[in-house]
N, C-alpha and C. Protein backbone atom coordinates (compact mmCIF):
# COMPACT_ATOMS: atom_id res chain seq x y z
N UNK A 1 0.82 -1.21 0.00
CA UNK A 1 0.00 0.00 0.00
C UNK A 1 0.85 1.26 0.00
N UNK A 2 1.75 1.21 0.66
CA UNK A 2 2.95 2.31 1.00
C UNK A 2 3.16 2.47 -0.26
N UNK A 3 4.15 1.74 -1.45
CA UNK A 3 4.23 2.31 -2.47
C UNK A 3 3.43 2.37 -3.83
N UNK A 4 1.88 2.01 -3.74
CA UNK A 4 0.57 2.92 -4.49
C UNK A 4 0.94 3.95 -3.81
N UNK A 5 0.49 4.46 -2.54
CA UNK A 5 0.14 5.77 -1.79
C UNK A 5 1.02 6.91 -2.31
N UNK A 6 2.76 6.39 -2.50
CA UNK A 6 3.29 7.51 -2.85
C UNK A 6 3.82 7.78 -4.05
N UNK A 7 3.33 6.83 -4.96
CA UNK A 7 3.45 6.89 -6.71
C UNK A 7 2.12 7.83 -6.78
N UNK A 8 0.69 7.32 -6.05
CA UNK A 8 -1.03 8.35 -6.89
C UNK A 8 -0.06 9.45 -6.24
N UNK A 9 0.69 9.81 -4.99
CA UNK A 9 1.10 11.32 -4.47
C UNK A 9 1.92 11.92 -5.74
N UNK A 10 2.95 11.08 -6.53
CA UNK A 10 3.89 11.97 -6.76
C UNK A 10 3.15 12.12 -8.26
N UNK A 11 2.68 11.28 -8.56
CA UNK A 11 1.78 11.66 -9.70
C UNK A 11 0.60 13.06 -9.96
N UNK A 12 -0.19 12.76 -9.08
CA UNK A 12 -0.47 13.97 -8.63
C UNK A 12 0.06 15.36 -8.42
N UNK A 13 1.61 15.50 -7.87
CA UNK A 13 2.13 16.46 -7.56
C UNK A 13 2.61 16.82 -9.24
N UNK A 14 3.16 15.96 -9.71
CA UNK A 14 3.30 16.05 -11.03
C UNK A 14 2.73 17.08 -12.27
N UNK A 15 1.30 16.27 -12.11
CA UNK A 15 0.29 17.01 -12.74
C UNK A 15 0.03 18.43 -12.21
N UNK A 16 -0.23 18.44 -11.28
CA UNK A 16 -0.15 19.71 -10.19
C UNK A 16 0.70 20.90 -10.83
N UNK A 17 2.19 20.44 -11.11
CA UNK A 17 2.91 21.26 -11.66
C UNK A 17 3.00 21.39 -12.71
N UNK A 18 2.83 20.32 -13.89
CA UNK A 18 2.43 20.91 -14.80
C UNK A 18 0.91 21.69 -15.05
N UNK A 19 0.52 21.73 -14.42
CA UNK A 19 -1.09 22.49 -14.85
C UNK A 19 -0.48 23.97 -14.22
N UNK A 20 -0.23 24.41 -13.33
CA UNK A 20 0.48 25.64 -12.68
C UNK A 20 1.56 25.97 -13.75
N UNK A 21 1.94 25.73 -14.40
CA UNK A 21 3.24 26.07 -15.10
C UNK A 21 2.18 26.68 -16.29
N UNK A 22 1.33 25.98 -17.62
CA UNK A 22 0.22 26.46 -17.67
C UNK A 22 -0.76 27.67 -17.33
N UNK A 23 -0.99 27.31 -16.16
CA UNK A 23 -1.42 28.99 -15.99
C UNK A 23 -0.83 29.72 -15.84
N UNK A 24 0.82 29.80 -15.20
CA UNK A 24 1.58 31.06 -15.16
C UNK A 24 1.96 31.34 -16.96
N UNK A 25 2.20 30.66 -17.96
CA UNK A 25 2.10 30.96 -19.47
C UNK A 25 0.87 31.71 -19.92
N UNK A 26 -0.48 31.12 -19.43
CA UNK A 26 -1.27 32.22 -19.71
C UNK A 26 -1.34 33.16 -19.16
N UNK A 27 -0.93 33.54 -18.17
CA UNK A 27 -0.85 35.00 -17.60
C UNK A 27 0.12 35.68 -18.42
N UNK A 28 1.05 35.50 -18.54
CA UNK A 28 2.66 35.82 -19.07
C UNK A 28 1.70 36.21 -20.81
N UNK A 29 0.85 35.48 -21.34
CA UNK A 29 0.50 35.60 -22.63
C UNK A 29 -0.64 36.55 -22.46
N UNK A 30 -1.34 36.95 -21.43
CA UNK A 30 -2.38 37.54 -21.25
C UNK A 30 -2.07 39.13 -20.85
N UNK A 31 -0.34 39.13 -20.92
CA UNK A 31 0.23 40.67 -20.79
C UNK A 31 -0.25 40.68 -18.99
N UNK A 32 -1.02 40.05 -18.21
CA UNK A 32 -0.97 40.35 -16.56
C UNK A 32 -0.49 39.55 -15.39
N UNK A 33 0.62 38.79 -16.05
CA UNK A 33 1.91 37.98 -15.09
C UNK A 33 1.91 39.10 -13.74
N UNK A 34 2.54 40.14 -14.49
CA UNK A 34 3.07 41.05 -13.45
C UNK A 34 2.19 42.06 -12.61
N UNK A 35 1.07 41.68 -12.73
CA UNK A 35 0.15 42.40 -11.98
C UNK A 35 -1.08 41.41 -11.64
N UNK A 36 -0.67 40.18 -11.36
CA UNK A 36 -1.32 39.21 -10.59
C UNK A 36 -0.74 38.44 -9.49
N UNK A 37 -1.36 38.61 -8.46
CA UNK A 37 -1.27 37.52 -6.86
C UNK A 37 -1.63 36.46 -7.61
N UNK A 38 -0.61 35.40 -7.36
CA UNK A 38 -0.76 34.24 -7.39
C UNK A 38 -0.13 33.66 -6.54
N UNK A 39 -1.62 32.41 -6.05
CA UNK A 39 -1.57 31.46 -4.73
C UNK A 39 -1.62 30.11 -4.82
N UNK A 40 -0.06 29.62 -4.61
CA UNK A 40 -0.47 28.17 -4.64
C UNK A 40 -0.89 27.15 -2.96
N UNK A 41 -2.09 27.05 -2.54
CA UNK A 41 -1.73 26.46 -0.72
C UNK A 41 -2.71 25.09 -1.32
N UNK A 42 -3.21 24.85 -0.06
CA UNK A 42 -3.78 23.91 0.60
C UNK A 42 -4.74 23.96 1.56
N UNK A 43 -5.53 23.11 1.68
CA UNK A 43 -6.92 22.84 3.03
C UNK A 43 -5.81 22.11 4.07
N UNK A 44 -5.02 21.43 3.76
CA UNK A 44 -4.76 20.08 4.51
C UNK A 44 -3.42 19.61 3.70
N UNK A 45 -2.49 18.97 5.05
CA UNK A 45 -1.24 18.01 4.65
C UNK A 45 -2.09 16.95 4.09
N UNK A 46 -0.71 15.58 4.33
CA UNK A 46 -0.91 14.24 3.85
C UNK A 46 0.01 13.48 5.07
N UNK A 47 -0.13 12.62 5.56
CA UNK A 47 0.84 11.91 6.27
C UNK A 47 1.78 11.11 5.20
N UNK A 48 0.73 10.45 4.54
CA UNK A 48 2.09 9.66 3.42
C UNK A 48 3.05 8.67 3.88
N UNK A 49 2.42 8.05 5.00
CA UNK A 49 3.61 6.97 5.41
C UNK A 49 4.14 7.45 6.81
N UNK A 50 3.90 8.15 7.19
CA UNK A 50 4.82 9.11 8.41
C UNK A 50 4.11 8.72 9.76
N UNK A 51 5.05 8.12 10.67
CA UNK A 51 4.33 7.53 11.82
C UNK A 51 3.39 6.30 11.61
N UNK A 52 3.57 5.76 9.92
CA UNK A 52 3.00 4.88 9.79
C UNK A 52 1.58 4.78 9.88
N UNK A 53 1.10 6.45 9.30
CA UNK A 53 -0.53 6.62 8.95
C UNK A 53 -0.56 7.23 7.71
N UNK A 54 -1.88 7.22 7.51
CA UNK A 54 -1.76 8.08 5.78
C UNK A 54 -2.82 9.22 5.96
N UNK A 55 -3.31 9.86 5.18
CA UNK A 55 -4.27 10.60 4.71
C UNK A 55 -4.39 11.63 5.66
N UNK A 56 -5.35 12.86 6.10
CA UNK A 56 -5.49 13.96 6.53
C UNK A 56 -6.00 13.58 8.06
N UNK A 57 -6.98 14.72 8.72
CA UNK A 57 -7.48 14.41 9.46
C UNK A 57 -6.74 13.94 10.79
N UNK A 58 -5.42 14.74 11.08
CA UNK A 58 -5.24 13.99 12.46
C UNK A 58 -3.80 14.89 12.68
N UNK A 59 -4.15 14.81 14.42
CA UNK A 59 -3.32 15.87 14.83
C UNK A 59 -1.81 15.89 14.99
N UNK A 60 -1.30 16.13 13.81
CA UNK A 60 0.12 15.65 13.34
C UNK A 60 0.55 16.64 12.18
N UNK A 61 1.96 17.14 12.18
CA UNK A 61 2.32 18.05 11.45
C UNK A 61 2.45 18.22 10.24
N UNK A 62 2.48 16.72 9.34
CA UNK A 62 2.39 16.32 8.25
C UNK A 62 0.78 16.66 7.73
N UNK A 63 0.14 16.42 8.27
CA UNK A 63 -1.35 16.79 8.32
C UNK A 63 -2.12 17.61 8.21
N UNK A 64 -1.17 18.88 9.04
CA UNK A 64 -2.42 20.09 8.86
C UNK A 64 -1.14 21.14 8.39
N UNK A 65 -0.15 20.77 8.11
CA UNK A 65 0.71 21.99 7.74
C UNK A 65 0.76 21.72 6.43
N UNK A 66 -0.03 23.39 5.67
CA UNK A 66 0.35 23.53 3.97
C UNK A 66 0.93 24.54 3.42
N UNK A 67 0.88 24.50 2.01
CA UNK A 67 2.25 25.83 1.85
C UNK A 67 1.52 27.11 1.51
N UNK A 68 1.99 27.70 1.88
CA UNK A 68 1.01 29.00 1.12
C UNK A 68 2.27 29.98 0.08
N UNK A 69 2.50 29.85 -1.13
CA UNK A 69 3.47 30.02 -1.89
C UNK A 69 2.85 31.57 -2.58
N UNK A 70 3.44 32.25 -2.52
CA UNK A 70 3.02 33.70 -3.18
C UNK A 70 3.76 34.15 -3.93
N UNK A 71 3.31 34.38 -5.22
CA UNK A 71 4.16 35.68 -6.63
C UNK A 71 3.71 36.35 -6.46
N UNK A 72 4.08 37.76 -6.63
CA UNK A 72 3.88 39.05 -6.42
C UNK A 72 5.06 39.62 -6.99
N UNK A 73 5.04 40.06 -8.13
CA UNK A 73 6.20 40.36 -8.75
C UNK A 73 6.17 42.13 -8.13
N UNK A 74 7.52 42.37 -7.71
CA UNK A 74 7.53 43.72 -7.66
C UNK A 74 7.81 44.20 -5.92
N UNK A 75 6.78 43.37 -5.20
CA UNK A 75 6.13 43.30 -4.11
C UNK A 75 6.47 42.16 -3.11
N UNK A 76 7.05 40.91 -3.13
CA UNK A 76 7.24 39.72 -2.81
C UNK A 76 8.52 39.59 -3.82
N UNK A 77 9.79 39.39 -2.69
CA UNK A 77 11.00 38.90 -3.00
C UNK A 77 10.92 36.97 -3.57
N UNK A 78 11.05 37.23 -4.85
CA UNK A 78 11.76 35.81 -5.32
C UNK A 78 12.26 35.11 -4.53
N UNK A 79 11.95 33.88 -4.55
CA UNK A 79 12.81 32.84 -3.61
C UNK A 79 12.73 32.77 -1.95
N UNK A 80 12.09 34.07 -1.80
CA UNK A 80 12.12 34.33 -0.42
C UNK A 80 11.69 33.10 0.35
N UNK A 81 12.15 33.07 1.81
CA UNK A 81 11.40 32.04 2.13
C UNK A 81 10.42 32.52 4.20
N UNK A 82 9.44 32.09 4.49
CA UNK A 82 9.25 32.93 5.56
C UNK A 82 8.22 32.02 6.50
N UNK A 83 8.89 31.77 7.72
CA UNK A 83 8.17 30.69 8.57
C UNK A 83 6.84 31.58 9.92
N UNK A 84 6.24 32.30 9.19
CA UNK A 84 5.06 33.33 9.95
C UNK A 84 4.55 32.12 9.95
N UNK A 85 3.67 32.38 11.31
CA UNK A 85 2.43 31.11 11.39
C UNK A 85 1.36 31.67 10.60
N UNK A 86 0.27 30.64 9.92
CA UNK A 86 -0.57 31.18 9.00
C UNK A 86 -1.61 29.81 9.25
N UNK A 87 -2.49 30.21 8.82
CA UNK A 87 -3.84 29.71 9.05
C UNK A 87 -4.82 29.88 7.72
N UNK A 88 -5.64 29.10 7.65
CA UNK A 88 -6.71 29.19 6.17
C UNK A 88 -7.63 30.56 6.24
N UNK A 89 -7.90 31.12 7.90
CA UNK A 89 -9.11 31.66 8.09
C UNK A 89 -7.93 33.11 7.65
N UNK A 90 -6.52 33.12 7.97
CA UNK A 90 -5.81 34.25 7.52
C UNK A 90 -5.82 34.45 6.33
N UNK A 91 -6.39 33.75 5.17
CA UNK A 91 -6.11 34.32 3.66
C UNK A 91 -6.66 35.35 3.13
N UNK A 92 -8.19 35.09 3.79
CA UNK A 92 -9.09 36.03 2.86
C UNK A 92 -8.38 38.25 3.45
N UNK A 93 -8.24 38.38 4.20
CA UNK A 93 -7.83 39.54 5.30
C UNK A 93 -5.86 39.31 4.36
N UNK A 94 -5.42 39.03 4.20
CA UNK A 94 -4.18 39.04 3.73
C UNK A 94 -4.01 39.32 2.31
N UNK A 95 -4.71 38.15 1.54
CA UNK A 95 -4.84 38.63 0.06
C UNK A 95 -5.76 40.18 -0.08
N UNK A 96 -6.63 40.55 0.20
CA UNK A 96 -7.50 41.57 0.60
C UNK A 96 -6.24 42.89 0.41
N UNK A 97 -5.62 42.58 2.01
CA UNK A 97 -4.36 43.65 2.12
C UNK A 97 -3.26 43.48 1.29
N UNK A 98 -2.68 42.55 0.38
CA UNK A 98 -2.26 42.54 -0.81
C UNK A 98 -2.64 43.23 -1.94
N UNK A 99 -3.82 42.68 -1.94
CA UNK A 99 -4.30 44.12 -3.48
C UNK A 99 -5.23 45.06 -3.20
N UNK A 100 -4.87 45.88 -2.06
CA UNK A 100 -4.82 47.09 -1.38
C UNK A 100 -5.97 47.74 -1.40
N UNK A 101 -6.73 46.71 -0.82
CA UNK A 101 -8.70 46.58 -0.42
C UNK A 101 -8.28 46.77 1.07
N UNK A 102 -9.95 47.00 1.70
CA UNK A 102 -10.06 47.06 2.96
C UNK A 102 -10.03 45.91 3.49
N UNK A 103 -10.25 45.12 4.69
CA UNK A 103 -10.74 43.91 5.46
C UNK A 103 -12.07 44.27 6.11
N UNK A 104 -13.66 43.71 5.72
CA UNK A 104 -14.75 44.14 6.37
C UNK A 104 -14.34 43.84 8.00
N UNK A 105 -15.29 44.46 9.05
CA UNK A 105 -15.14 44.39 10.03
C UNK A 105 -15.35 42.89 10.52
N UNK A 106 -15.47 42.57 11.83
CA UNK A 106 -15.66 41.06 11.86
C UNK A 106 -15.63 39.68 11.45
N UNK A 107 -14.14 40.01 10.77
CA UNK A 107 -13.40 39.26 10.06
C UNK A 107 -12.80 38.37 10.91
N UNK A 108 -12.53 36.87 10.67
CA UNK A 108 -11.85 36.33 11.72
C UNK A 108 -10.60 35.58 10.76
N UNK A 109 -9.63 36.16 11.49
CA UNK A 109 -8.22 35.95 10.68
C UNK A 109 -7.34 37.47 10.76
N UNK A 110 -6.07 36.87 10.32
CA UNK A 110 -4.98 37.90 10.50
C UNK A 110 -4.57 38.06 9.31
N UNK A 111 -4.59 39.34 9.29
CA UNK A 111 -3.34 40.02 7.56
C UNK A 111 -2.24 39.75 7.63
N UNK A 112 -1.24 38.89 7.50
CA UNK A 112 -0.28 38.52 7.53
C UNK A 112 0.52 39.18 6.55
N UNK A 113 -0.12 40.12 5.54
CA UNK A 113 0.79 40.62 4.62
C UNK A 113 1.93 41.63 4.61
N UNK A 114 2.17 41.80 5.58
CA UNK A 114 3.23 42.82 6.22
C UNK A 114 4.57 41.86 6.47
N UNK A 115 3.99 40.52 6.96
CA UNK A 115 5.39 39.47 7.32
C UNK A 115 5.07 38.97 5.48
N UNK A 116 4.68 39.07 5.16
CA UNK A 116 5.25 38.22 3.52
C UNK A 116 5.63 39.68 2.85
N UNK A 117 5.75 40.82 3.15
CA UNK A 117 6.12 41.64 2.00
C UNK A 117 7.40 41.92 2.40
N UNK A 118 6.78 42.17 3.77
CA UNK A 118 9.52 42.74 4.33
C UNK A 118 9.81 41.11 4.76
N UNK A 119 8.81 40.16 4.34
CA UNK A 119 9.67 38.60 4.82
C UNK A 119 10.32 38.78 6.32
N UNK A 120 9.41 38.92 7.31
CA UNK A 120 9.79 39.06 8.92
C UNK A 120 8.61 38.10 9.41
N UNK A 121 8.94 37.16 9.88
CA UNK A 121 7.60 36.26 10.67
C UNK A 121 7.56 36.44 11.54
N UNK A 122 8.59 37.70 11.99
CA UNK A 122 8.10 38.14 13.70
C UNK A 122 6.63 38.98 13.41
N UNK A 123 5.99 39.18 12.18
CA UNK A 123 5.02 40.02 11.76
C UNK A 123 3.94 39.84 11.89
N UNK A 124 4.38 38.29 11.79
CA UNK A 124 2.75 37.46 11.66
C UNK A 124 2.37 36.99 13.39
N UNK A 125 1.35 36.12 13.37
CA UNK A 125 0.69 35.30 14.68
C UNK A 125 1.87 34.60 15.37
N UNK A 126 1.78 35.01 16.45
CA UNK A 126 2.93 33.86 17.75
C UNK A 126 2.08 32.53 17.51
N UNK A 127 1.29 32.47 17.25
CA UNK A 127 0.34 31.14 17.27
C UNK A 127 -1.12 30.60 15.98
N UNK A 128 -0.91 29.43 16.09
CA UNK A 128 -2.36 29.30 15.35
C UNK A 128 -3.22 28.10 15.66
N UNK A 129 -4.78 28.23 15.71
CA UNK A 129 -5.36 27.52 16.24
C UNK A 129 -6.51 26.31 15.21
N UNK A 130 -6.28 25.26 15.50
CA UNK A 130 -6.47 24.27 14.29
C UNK A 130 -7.83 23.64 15.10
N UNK A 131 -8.62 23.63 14.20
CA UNK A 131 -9.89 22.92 14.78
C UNK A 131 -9.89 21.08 13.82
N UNK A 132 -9.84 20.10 14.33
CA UNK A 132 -10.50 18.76 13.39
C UNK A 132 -10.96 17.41 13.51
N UNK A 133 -11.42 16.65 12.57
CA UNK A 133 -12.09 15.36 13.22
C UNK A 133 -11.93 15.01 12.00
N UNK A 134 -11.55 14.86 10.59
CA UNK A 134 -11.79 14.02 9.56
C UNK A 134 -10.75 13.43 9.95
N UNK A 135 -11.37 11.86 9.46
CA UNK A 135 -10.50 10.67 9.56
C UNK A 135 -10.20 10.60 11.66
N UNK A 136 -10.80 11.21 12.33
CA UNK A 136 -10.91 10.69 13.20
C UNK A 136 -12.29 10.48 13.83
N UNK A 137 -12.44 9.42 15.01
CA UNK A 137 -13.72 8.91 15.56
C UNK A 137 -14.15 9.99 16.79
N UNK A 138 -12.94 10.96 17.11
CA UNK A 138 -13.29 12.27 18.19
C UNK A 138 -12.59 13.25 16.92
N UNK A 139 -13.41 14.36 17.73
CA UNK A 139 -12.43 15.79 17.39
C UNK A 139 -11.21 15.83 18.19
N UNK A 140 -10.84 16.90 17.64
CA UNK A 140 -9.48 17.60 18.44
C UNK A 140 -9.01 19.41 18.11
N UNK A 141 -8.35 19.36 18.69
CA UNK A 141 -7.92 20.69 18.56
C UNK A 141 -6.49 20.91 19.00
N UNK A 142 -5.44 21.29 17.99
CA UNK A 142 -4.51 22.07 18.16
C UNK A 142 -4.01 23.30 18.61
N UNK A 143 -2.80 23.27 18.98
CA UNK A 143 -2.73 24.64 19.14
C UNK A 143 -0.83 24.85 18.60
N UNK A 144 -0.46 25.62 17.54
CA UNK A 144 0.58 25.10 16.89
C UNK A 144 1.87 26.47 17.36
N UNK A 145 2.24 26.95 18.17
CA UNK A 145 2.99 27.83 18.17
C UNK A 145 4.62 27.78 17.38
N UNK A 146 5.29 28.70 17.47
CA UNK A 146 6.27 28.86 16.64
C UNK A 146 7.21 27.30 16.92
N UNK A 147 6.87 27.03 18.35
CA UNK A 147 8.22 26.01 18.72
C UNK A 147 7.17 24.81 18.72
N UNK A 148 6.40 24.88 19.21
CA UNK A 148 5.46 23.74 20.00
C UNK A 148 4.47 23.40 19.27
N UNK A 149 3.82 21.88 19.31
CA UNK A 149 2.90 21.81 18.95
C UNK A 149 1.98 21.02 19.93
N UNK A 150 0.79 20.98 20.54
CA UNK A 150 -0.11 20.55 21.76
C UNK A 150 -1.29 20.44 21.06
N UNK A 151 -1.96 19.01 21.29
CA UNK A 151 -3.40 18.77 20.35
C UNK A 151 -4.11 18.26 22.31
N UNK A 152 -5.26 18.57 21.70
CA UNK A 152 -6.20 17.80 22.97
C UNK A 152 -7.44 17.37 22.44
N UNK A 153 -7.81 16.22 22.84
CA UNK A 153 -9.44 15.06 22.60
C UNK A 153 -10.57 16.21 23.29
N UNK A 154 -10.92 16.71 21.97
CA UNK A 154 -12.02 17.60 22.72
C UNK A 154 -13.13 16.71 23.36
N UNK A 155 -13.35 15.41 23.52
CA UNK A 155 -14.57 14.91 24.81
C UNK A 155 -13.56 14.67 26.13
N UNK A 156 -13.36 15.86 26.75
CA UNK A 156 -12.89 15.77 28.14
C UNK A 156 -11.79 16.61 28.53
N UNK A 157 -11.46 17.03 26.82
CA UNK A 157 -10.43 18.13 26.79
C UNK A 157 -8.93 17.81 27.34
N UNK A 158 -8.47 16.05 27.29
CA UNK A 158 -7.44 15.63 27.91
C UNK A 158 -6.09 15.73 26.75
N UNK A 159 -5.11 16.22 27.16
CA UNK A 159 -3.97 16.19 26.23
C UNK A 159 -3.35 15.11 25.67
N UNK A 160 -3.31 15.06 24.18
CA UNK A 160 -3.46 13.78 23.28
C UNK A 160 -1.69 13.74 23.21
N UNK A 161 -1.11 15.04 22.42
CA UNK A 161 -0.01 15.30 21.84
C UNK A 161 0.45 16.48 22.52
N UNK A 162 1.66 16.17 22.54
CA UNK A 162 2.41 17.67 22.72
C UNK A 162 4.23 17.27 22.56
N UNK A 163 4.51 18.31 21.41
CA UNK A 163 5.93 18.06 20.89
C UNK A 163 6.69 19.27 21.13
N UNK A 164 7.80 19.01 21.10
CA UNK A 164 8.93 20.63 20.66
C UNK A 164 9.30 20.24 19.54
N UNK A 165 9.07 21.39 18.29
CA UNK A 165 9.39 20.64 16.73
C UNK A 165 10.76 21.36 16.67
N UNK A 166 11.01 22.21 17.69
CA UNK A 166 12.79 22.27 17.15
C UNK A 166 13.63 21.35 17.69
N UNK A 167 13.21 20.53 18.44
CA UNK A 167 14.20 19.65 18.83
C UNK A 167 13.72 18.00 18.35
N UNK A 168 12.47 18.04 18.19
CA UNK A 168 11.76 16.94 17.67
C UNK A 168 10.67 17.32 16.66
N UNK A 169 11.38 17.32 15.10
CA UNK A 169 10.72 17.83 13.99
C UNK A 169 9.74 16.59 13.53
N UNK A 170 9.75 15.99 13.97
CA UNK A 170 9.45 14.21 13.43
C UNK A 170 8.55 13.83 14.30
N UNK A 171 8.08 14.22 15.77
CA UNK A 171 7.18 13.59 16.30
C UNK A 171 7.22 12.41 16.95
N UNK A 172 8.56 11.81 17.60
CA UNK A 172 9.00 10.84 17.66
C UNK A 172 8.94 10.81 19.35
N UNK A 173 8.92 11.52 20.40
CA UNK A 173 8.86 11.74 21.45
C UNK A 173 7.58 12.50 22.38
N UNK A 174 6.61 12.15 22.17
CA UNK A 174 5.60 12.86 22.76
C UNK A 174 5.39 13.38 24.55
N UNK A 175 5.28 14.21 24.63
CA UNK A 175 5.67 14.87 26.09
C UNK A 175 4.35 15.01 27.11
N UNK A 176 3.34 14.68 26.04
CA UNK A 176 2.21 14.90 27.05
C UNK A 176 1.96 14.07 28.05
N UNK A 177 1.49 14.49 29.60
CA UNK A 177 2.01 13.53 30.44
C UNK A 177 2.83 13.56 31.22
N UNK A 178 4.03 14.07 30.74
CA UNK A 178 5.59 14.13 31.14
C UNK A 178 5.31 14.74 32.64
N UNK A 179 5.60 14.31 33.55
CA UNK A 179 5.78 15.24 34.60
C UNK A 179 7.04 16.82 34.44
N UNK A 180 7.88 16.21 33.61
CA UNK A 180 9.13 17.19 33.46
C UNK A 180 8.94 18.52 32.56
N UNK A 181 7.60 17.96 31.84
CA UNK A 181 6.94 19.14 31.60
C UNK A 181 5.75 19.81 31.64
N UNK A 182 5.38 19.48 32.57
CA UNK A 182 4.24 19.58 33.07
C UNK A 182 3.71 21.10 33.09
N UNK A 183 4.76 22.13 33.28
CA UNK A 183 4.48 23.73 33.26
C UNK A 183 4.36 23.94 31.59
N UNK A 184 4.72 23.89 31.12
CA UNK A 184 4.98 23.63 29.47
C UNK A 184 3.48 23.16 29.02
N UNK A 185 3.50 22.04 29.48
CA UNK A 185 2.30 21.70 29.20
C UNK A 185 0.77 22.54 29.25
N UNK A 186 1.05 22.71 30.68
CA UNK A 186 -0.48 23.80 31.19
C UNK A 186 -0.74 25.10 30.68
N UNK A 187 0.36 25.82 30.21
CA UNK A 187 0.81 27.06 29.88
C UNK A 187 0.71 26.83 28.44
N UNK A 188 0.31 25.73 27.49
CA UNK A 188 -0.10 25.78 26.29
C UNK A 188 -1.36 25.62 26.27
N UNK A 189 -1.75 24.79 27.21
CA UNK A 189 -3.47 24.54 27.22
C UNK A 189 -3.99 26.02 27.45
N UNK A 190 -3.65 26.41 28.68
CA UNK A 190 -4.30 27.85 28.23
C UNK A 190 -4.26 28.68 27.50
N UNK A 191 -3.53 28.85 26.91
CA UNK A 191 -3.22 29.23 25.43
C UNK A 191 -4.26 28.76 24.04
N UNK A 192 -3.97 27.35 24.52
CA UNK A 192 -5.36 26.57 23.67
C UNK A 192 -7.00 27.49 24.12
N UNK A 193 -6.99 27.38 25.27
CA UNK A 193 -8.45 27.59 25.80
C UNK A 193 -8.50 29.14 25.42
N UNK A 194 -7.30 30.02 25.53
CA UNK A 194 -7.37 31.43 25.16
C UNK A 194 -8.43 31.39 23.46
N UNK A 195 -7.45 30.58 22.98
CA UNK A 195 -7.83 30.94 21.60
C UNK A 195 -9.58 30.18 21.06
N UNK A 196 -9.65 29.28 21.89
CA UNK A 196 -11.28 28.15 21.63
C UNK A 196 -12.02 29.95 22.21
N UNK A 197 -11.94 30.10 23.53
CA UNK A 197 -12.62 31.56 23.53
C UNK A 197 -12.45 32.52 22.80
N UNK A 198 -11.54 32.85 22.35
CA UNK A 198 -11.82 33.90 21.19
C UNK A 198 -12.51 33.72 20.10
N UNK A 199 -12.70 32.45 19.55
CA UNK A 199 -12.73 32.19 18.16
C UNK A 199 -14.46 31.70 18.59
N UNK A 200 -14.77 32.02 20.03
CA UNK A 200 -16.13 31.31 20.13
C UNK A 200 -16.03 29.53 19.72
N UNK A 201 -15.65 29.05 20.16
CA UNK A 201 -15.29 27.51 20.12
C UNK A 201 -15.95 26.88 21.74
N UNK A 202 -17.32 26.90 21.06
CA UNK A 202 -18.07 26.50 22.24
C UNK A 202 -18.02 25.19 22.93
N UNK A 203 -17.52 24.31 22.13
CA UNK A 203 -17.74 22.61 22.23
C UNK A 203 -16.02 22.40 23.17
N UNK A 204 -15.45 23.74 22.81
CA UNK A 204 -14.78 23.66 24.22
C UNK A 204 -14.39 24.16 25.02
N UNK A 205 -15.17 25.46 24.53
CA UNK A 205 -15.18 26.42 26.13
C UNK A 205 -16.50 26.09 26.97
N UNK A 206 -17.12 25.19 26.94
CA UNK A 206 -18.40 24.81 27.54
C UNK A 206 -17.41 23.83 28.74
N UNK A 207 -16.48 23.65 28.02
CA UNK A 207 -16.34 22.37 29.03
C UNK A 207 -14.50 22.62 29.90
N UNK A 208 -14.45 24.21 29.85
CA UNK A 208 -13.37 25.04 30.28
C UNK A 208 -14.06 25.18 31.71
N UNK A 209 -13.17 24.71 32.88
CA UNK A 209 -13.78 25.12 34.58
C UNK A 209 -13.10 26.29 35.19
């Protein structure tokens, strides 16, 4: 199964790029290359073999981390590269402030376009907050900061995962539990619970004491 899974992937990615290569020719032929945002991201990773699971849906870095790739000729340095935390609900408020529209009020998401134009990810969110359940039998909820990543089983709100991805990029050591980090630990949950209340995330601030 392992190698179907990552021949339909690379096939896919394949096609992917050639169809994108394609539309950047018709732009380039359409005379407005240079005066078009163009976005290549994602809803969702893939595990692909990693930890020995596949497909979306689960609280793991392969999973919910996608790329959000931006041209902007003029405006956005070539090649650049920039590790701001970013989120799906951040696009619409970012592209917006890219082609130099307003953001309506009661928008939920961050303009991140200030860290993609001087490329500073001190610009963007210290954090981002992942809500999910496909491909799983509970929900969950993340909470992904620059270093850390902490998921919890939203029926009871008990801590599932919790990694340091600079020292463990791979997921190979899970800490939740740990007595040794136990401050670490609590001090992300609230963090978690900060953000379920902001975002109105009732299914688990109902069950916040």
């Amino acid at each position: 199964m392992a190698s179907k899974e990552i021949a339909g992937y690379n096939t896919h990615i394949t096609a992917l790029d050639d169809n994108i290569g394609r539309l950047l020719d018709a732009l380039k032929e359409e005379g407005v290359a240079d005066n078009t945002i163009f976005v290549f991201t994602a809803d969702h990773g893939d595990m692909l073999g990693s930890l020995g699971k596949y497909r979306k849906g689960l609280p793991e870095e392969e999973a919910v981390h996608i790329p959000f790739i931006v041209r902007f000729p003029g405006k956005i340095q070539a090649g650049s590269s920039n590790g701001a935390m970013f989120q799906t609900v951040d696009f619409m408020p970012t592209l917006l402030a890219l082609s130099g529209l307003s953001i309506p009020e009661g928008v939920q998401g961050a303009d991140v376009s200030q860290s993609l134009l001087r490329n500073n990810p001190a610009l963007g969110p210290e954090a981002v907050y992942l809500e999910g359940k496909i491909g799983q039998p509970e929900e969950f909820r993340v909470l992904r900061t620059k270093r850390h990543m902490l998921a919890i089983r939203v029926a009871g709100l008990a801590t599932t995962h919790l990694y340091d991805m600079d020292s463990d990029p791979y997921q190979l050591n899970n800490l939740a539990g740990n007595a040794e980090h136990a401050g670490l630990e609590r001090s992300l949950r609230e963090q978690l619970f900060e953000w379920a209340t902001k975002t109105q995330d009732q299914t688990v601030v109902s069950q916040i004491g």
